[in-house]
PDB file of N, CA and C in Angstrom:
ATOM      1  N   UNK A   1     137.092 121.666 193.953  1.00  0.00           N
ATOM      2  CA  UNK A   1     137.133 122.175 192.591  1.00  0.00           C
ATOM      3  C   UNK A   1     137.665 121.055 191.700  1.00  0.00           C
ATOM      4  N   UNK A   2     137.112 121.047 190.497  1.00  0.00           N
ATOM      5  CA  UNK A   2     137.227 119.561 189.622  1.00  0.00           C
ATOM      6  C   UNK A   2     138.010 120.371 188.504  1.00  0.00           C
ATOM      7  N   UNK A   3     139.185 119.644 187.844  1.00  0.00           N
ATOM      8  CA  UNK A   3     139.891 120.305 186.788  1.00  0.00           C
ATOM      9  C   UNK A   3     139.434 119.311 185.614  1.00  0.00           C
ATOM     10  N   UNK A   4     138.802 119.473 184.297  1.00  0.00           N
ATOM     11  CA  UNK A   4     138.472 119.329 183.578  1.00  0.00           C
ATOM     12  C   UNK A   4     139.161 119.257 182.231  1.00  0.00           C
ATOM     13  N   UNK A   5     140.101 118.402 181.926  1.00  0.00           N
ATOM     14  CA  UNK A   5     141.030 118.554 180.450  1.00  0.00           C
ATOM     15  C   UNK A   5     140.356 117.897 179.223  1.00  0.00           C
ATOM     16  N   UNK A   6     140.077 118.676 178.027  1.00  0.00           N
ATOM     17  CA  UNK A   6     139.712 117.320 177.063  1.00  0.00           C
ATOM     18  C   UNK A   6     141.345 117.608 175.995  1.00  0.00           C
ATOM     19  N   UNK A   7     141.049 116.880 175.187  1.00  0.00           N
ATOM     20  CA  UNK A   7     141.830 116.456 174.432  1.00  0.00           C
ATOM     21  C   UNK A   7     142.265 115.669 173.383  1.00  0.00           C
ATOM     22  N   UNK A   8     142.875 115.976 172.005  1.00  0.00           N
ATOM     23  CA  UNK A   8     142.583 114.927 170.647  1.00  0.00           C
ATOM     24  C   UNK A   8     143.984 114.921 170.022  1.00  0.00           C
ATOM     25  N   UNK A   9     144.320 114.004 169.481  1.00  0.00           N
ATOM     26  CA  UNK A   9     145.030 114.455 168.244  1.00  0.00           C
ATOM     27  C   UNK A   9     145.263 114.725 166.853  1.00  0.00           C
ATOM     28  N   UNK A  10     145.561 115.316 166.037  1.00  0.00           N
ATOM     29  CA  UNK A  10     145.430 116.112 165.133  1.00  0.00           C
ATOM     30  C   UNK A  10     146.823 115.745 164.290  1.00  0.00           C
ATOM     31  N   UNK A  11     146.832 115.897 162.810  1.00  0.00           N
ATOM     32  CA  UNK A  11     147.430 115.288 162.016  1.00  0.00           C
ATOM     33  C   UNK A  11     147.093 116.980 160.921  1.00  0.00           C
ATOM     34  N   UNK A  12     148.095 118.185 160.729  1.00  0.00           N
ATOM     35  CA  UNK A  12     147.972 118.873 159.710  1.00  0.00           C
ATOM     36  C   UNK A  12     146.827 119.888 159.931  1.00  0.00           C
ATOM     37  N   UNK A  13     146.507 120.064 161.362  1.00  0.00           N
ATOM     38  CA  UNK A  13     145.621 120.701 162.099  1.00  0.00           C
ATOM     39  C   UNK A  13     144.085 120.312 161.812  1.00  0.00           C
ATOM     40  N   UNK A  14     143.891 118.846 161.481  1.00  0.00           N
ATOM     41  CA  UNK A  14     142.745 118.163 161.649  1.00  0.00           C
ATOM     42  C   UNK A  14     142.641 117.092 162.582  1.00  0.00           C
ATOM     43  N   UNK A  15     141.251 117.076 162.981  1.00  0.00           N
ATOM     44  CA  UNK A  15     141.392 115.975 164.122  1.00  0.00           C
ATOM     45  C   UNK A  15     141.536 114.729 163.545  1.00  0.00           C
ATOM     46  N   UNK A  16     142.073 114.121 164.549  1.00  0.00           N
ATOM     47  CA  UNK A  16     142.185 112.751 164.349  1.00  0.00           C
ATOM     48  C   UNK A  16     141.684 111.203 164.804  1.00  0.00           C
ATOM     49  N   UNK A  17     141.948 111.536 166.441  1.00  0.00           N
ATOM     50  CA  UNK A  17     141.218 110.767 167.148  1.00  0.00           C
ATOM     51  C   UNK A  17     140.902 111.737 168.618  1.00  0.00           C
ATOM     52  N   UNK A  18     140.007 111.543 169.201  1.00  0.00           N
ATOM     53  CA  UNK A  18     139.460 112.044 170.494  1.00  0.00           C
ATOM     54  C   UNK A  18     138.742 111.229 171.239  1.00  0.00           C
ATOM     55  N   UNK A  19     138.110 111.231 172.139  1.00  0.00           N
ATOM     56  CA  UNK A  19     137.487 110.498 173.415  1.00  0.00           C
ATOM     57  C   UNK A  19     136.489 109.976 172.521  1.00  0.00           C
ATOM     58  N   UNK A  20     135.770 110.075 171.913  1.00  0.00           N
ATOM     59  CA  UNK A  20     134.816 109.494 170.890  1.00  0.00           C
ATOM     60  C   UNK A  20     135.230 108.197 169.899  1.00  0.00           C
ATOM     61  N   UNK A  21     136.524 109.108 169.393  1.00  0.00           N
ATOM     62  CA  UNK A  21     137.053 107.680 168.542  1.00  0.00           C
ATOM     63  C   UNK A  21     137.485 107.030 169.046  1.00  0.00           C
ATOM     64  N   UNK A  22     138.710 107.360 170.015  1.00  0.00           N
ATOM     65  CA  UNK A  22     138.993 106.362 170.951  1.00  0.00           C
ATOM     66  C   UNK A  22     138.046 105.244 171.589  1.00  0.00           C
ATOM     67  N   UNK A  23     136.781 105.761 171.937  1.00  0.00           N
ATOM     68  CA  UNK A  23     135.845 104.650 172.221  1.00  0.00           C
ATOM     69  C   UNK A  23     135.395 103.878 170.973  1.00  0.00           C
ATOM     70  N   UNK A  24     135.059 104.120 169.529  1.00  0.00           N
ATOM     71  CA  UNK A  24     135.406 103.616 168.629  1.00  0.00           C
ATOM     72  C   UNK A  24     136.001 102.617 168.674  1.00  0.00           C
ATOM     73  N   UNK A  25     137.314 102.702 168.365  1.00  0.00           N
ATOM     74  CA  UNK A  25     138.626 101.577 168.136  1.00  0.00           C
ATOM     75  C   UNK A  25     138.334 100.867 169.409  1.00  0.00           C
ATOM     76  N   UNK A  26     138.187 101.102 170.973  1.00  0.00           N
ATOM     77  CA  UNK A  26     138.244 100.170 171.542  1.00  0.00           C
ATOM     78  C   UNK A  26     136.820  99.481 171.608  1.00  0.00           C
ATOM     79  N   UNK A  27     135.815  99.710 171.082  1.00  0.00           N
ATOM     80  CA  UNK A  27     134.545  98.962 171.267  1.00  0.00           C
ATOM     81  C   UNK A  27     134.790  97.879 169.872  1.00  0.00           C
ATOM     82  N   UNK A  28     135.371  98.352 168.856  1.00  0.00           N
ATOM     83  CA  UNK A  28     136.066  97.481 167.557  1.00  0.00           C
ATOM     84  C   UNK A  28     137.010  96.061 167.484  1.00  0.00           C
ATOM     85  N   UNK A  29     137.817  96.658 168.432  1.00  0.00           N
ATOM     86  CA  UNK A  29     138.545  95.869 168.857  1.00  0.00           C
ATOM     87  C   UNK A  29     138.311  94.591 169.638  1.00  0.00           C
ATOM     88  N   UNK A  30     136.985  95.203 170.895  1.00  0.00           N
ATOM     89  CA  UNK A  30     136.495  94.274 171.900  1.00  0.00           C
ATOM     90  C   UNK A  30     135.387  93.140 170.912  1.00  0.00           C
ATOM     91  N   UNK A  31     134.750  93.951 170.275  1.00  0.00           N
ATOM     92  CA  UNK A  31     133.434  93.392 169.577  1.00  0.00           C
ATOM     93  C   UNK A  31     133.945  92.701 168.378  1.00  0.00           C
ATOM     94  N   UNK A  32     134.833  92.774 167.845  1.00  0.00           N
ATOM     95  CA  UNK A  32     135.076  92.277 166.615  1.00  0.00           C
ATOM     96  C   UNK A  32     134.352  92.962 165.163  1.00  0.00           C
ATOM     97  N   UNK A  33     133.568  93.532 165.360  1.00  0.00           N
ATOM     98  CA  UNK A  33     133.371  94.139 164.136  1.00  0.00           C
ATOM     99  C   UNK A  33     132.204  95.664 164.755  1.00  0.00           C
ATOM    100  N   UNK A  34     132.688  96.135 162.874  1.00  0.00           N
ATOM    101  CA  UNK A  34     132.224  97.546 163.734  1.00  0.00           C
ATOM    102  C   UNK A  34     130.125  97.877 163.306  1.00  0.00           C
ATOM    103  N   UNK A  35     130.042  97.013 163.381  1.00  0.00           N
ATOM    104  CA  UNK A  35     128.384  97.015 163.446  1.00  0.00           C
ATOM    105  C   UNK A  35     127.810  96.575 164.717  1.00  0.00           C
ATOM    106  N   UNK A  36     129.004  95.549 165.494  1.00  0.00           N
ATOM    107  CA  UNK A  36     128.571  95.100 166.981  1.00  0.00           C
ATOM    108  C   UNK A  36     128.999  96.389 167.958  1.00  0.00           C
ATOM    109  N   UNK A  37     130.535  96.936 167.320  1.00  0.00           N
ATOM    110  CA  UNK A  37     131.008  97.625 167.884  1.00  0.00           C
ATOM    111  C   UNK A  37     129.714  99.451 167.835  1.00  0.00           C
ATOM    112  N   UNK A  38     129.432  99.920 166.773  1.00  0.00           N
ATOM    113  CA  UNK A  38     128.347 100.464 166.747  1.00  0.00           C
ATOM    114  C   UNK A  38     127.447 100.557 167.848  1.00  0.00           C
ATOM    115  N   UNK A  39     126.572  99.030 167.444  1.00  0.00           N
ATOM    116  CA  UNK A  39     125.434  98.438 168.325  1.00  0.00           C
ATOM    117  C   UNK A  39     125.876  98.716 169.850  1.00  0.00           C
ATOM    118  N   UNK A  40     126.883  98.390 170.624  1.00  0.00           N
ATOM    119  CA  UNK A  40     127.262  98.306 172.081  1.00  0.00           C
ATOM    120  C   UNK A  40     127.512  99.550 172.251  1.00  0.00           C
ATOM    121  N   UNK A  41     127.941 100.578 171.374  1.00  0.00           N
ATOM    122  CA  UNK A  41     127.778 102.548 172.114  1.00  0.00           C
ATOM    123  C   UNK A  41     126.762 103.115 171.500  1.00  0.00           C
ATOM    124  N   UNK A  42     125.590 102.487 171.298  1.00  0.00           N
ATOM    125  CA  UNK A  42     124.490 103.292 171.220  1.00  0.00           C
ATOM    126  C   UNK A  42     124.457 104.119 169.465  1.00  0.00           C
ATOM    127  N   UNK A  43     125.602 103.869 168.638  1.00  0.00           N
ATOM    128  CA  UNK A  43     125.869 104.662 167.283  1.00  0.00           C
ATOM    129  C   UNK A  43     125.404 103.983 166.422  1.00  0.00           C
ATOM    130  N   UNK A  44     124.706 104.663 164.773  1.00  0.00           N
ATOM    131  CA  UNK A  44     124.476 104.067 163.745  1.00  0.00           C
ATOM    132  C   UNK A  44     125.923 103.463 163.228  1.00  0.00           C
ATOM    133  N   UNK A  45     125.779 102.188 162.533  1.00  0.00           N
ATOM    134  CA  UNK A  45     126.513 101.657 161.854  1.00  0.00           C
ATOM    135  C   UNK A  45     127.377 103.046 160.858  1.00  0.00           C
ATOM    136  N   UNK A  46     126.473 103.813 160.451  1.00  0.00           N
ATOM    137  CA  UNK A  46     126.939 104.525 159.385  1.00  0.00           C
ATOM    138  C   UNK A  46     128.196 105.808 160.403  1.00  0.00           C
ATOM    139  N   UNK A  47     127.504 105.857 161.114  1.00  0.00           N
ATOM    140  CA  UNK A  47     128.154 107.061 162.208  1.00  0.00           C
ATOM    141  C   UNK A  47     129.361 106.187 162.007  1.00  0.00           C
ATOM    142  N   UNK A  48     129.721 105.258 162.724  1.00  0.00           N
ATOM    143  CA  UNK A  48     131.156 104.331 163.261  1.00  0.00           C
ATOM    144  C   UNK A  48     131.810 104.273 162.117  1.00  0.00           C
ATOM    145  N   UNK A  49     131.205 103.724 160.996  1.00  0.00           N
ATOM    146  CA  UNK A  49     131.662 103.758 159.295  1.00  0.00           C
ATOM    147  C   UNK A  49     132.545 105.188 158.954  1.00  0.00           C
ATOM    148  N   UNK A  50     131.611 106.118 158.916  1.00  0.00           N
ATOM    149  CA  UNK A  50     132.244 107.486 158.664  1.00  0.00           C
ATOM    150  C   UNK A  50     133.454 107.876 158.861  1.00  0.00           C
ATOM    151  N   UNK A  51     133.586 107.625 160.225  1.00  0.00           N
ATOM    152  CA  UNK A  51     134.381 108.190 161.503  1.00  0.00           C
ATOM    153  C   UNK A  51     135.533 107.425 161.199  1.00  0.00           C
ATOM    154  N   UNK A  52     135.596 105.985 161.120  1.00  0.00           N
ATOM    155  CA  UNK A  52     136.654 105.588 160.550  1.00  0.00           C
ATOM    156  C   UNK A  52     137.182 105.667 159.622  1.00  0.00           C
ATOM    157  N   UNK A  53     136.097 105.999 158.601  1.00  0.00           N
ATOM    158  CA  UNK A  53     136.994 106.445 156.911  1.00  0.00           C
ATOM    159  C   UNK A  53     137.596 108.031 156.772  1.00  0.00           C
ATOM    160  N   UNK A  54     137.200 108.711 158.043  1.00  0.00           N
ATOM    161  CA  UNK A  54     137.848 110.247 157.675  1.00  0.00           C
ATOM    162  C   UNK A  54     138.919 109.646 158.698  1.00  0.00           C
ATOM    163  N   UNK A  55     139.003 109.038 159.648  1.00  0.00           N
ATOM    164  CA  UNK A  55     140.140 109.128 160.573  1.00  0.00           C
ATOM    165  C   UNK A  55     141.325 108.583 159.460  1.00  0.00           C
ATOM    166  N   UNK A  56     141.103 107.360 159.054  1.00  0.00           N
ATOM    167  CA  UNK A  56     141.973 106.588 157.672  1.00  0.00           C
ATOM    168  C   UNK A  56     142.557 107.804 156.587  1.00  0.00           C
ATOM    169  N   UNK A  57     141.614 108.463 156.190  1.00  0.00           N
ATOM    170  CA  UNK A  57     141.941 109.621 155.507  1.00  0.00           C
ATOM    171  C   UNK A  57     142.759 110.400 155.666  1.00  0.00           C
ATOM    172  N   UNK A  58     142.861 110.792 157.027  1.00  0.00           N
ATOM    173  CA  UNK A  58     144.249 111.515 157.815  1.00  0.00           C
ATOM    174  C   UNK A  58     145.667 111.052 157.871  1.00  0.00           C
ATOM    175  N   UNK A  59     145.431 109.549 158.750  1.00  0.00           N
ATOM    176  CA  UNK A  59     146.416 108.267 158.807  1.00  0.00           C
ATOM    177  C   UNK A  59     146.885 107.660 158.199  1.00  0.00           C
ATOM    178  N   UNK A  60     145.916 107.114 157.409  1.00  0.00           N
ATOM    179  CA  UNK A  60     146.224 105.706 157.235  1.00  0.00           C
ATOM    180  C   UNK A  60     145.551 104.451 157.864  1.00  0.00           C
ATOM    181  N   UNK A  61     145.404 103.327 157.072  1.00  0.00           N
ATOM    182  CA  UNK A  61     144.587 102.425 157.909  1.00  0.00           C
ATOM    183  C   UNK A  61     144.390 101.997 159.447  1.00  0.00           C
ATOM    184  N   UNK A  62     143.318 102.158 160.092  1.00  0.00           N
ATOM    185  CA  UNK A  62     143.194 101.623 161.101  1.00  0.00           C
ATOM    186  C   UNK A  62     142.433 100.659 161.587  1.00  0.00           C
ATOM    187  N   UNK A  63     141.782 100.414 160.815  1.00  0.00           N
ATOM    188  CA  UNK A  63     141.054  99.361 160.987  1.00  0.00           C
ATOM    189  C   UNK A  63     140.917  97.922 159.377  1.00  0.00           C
ATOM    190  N   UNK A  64     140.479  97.165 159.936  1.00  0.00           N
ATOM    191  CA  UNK A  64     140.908  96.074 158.928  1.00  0.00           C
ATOM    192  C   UNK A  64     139.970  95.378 159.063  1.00  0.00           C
ATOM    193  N   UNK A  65     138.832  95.700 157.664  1.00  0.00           N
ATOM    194  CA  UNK A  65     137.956  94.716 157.369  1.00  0.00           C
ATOM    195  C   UNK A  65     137.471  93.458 156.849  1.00  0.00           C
ATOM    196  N   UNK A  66     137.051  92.668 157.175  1.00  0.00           N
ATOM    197  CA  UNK A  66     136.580  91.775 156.255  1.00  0.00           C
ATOM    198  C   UNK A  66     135.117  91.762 155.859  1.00  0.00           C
ATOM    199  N   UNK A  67     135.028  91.301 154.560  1.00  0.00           N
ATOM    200  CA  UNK A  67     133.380  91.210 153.973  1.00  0.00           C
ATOM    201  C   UNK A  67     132.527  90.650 154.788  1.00  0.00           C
ATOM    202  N   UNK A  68     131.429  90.679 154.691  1.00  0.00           N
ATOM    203  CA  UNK A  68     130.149  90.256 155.585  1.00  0.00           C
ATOM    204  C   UNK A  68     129.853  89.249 154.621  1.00  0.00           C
ATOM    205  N   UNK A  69     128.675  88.496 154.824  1.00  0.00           N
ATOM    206  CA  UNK A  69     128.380  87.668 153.808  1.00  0.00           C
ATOM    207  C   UNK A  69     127.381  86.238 155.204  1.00  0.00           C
ATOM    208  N   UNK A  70     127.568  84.898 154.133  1.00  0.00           N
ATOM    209  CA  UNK A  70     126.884  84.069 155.076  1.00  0.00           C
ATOM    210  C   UNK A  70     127.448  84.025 156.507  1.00  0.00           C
ATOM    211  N   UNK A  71     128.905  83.947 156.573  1.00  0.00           N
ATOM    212  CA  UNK A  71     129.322  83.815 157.689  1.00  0.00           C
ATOM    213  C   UNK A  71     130.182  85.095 158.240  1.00  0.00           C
ATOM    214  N   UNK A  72     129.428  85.922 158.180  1.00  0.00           N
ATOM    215  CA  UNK A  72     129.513  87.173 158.695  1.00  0.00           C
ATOM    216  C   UNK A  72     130.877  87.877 158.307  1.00  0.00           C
ATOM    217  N   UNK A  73     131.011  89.175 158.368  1.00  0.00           N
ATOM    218  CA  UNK A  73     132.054  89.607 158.082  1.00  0.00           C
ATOM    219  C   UNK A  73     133.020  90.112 159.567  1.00  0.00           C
ATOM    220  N   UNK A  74     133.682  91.198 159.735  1.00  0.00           N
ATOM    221  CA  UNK A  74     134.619  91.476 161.262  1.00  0.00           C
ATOM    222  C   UNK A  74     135.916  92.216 160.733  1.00  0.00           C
ATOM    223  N   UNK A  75     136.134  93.165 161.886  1.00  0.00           N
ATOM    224  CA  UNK A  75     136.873  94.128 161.758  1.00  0.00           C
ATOM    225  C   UNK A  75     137.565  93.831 162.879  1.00  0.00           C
ATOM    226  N   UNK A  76     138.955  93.895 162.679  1.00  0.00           N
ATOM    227  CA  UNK A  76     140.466  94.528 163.817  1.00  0.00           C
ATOM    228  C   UNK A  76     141.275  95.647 163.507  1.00  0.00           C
ATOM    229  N   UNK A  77     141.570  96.132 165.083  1.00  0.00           N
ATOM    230  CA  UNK A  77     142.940  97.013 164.727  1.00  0.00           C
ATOM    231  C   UNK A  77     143.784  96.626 164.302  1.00  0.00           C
ATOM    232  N   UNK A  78     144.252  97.683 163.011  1.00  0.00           N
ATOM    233  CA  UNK A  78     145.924  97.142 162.547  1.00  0.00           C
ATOM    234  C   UNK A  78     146.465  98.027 163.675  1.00  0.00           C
ATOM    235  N   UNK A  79     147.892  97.685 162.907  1.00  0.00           N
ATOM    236  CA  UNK A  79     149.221  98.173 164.326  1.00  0.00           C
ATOM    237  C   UNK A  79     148.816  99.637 164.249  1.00  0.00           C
ATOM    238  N   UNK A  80     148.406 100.103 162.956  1.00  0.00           N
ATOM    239  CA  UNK A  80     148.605 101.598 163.535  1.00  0.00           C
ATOM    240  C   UNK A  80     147.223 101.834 164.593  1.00  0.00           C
ATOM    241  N   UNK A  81     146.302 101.017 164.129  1.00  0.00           N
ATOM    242  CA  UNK A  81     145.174 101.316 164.756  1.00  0.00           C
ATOM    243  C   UNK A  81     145.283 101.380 166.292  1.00  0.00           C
ATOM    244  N   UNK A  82     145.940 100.414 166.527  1.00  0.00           N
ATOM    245  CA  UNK A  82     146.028  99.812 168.517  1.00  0.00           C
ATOM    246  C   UNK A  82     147.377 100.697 168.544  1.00  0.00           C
ATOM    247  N   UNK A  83     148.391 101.202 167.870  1.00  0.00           N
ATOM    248  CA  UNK A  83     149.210 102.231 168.037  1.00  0.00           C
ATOM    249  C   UNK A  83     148.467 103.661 168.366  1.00  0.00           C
ATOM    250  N   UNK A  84     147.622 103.901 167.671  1.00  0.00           N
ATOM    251  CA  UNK A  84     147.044 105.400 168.037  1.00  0.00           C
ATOM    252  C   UNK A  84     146.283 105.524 169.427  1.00  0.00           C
ATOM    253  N   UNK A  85     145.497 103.970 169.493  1.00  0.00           N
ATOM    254  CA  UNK A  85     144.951 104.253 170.415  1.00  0.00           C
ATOM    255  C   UNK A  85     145.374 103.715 171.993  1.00  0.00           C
ATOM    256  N   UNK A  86     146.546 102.981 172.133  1.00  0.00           N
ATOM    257  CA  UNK A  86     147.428 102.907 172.961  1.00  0.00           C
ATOM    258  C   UNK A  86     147.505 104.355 173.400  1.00  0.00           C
ATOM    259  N   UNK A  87     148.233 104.975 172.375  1.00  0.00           N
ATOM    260  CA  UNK A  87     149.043 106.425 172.571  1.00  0.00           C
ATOM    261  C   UNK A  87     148.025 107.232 172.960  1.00  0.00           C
ATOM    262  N   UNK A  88     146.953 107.135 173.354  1.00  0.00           N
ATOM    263  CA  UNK A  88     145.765 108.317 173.197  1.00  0.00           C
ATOM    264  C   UNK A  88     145.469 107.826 174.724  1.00  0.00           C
ATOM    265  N   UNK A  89     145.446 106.646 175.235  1.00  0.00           N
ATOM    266  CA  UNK A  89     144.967 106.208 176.496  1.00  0.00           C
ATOM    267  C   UNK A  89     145.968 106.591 177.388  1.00  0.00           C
ATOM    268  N   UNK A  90     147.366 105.654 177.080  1.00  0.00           N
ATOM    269  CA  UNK A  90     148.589 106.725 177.785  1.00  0.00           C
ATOM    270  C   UNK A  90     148.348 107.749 178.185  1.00  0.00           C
ATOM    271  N   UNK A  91     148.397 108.819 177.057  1.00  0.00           N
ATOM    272  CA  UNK A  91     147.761 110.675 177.671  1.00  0.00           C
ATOM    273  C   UNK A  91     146.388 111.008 178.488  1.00  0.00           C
ATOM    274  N   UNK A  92     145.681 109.740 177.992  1.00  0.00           N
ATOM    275  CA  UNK A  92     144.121 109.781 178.723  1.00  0.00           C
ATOM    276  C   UNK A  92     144.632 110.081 180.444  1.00  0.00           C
ATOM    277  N   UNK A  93     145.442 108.923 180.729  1.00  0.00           N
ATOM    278  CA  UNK A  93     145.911 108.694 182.281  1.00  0.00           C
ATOM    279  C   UNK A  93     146.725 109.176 182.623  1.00  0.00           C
ATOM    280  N   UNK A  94     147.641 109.993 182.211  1.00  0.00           N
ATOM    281  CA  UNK A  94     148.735 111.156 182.600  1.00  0.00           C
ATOM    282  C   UNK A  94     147.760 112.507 182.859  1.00  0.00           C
ATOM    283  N   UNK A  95     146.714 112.548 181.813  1.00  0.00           N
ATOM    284  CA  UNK A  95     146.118 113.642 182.479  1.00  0.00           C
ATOM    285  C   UNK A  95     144.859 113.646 183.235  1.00  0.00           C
ATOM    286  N   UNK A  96     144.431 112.582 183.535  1.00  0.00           N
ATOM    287  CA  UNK A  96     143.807 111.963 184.873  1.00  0.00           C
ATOM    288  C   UNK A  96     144.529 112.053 185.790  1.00  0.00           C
ATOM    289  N   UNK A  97     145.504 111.683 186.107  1.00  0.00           N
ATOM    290  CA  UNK A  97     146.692 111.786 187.126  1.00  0.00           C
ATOM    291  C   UNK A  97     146.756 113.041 187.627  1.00  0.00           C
ATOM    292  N   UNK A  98     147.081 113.876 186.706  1.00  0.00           N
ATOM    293  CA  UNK A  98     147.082 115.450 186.815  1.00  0.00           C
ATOM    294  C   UNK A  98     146.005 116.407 187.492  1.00  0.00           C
ATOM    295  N   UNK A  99     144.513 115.407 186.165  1.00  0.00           N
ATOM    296  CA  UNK A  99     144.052 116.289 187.304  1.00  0.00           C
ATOM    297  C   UNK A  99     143.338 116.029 188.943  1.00  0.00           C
ATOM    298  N   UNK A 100     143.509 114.353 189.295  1.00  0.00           N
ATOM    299  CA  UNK A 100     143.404 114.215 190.670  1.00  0.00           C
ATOM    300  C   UNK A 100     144.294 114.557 191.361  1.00  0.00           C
ATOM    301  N   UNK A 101     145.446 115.028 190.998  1.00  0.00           N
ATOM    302  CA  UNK A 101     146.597 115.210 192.184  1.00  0.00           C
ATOM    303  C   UNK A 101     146.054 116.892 192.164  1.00  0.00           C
ATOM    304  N   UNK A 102     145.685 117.363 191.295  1.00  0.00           N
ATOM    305  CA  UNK A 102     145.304 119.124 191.405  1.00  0.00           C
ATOM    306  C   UNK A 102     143.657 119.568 192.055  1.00  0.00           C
ATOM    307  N   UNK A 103     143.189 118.370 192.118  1.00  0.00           N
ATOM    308  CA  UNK A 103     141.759 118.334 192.954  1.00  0.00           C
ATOM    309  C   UNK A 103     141.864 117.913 194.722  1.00  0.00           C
ATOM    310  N   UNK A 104     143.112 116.882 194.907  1.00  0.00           N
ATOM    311  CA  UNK A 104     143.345 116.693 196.234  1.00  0.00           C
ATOM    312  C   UNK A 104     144.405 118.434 196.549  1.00  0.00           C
ATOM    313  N   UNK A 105     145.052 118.697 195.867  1.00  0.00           N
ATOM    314  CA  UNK A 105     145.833 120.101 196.134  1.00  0.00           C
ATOM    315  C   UNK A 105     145.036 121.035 196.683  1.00  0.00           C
ATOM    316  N   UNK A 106     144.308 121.123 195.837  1.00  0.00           N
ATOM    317  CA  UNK A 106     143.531 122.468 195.784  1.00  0.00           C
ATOM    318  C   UNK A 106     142.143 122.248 196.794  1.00  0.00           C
ATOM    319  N   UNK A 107     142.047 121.073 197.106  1.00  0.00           N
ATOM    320  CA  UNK A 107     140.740 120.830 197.922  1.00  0.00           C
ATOM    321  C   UNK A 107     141.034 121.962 199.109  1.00  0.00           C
ATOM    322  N   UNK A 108     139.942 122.763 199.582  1.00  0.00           N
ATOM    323  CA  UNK A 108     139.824 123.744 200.616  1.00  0.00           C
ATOM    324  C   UNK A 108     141.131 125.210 200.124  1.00  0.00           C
ATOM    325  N   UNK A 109     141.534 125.365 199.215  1.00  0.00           N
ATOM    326  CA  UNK A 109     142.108 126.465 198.457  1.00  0.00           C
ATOM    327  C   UNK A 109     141.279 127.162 197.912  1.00  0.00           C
ATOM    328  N   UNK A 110     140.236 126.904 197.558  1.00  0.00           N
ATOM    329  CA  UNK A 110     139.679 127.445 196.179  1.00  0.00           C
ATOM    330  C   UNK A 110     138.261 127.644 196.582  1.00  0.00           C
TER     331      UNK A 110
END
């Protein structure tokens, strides 16, 4: 039996970040900007765009742009940005943890 947790956080009972954004910020982070970052999970530029301006909306900045132009433009996490999503991976693997130790438990219980 497989235990299944999802999970987000929420700021004023709106979401904030979840397994989605979280892949977000870290494809942002890796790629340097969020049109590569986009491009490498399969999302419109505009999707990744969005997502970061309502998450900002909640927060506060998380990401940090620069203009595009001849020599291209590029995006990083600010602190809060790699702060949220630190904190979101942390819980990612506490409750991974959880639920393989409750899948070896329960193996032949259930």
């Amino acid at each position: 039996m497989k235990l299944r947790l999802r999970f987000w956080f929420e700021k004023d009972g709106k979401p904030v970040l979840g397994k989605g954004g979280a892949e977000i910020l870290e494809a942002i982070d890796e790629c340097g900007s969020i049109s590569k970052a986009a491009k490498s999970l399969g999302m419109s530029y505009r999707f990744v765009w969005n997502y970061v301006e309502k998450m900002e909306n909640r927060i506060g900045r998380v990401v940090e742009r620069e203009r595009g132009g001849r020599g291209g433009g590029g995006a990083k996490l600010t602190d809060l940005g790699k702060s949220i999503l630190e904190e979101y991976l942390k819980v990612q693997k506490k409750l991974e943890e959880i639920s393989e130790s409750f899948e070896s438990e329960s193996e032949g219980k259930i």
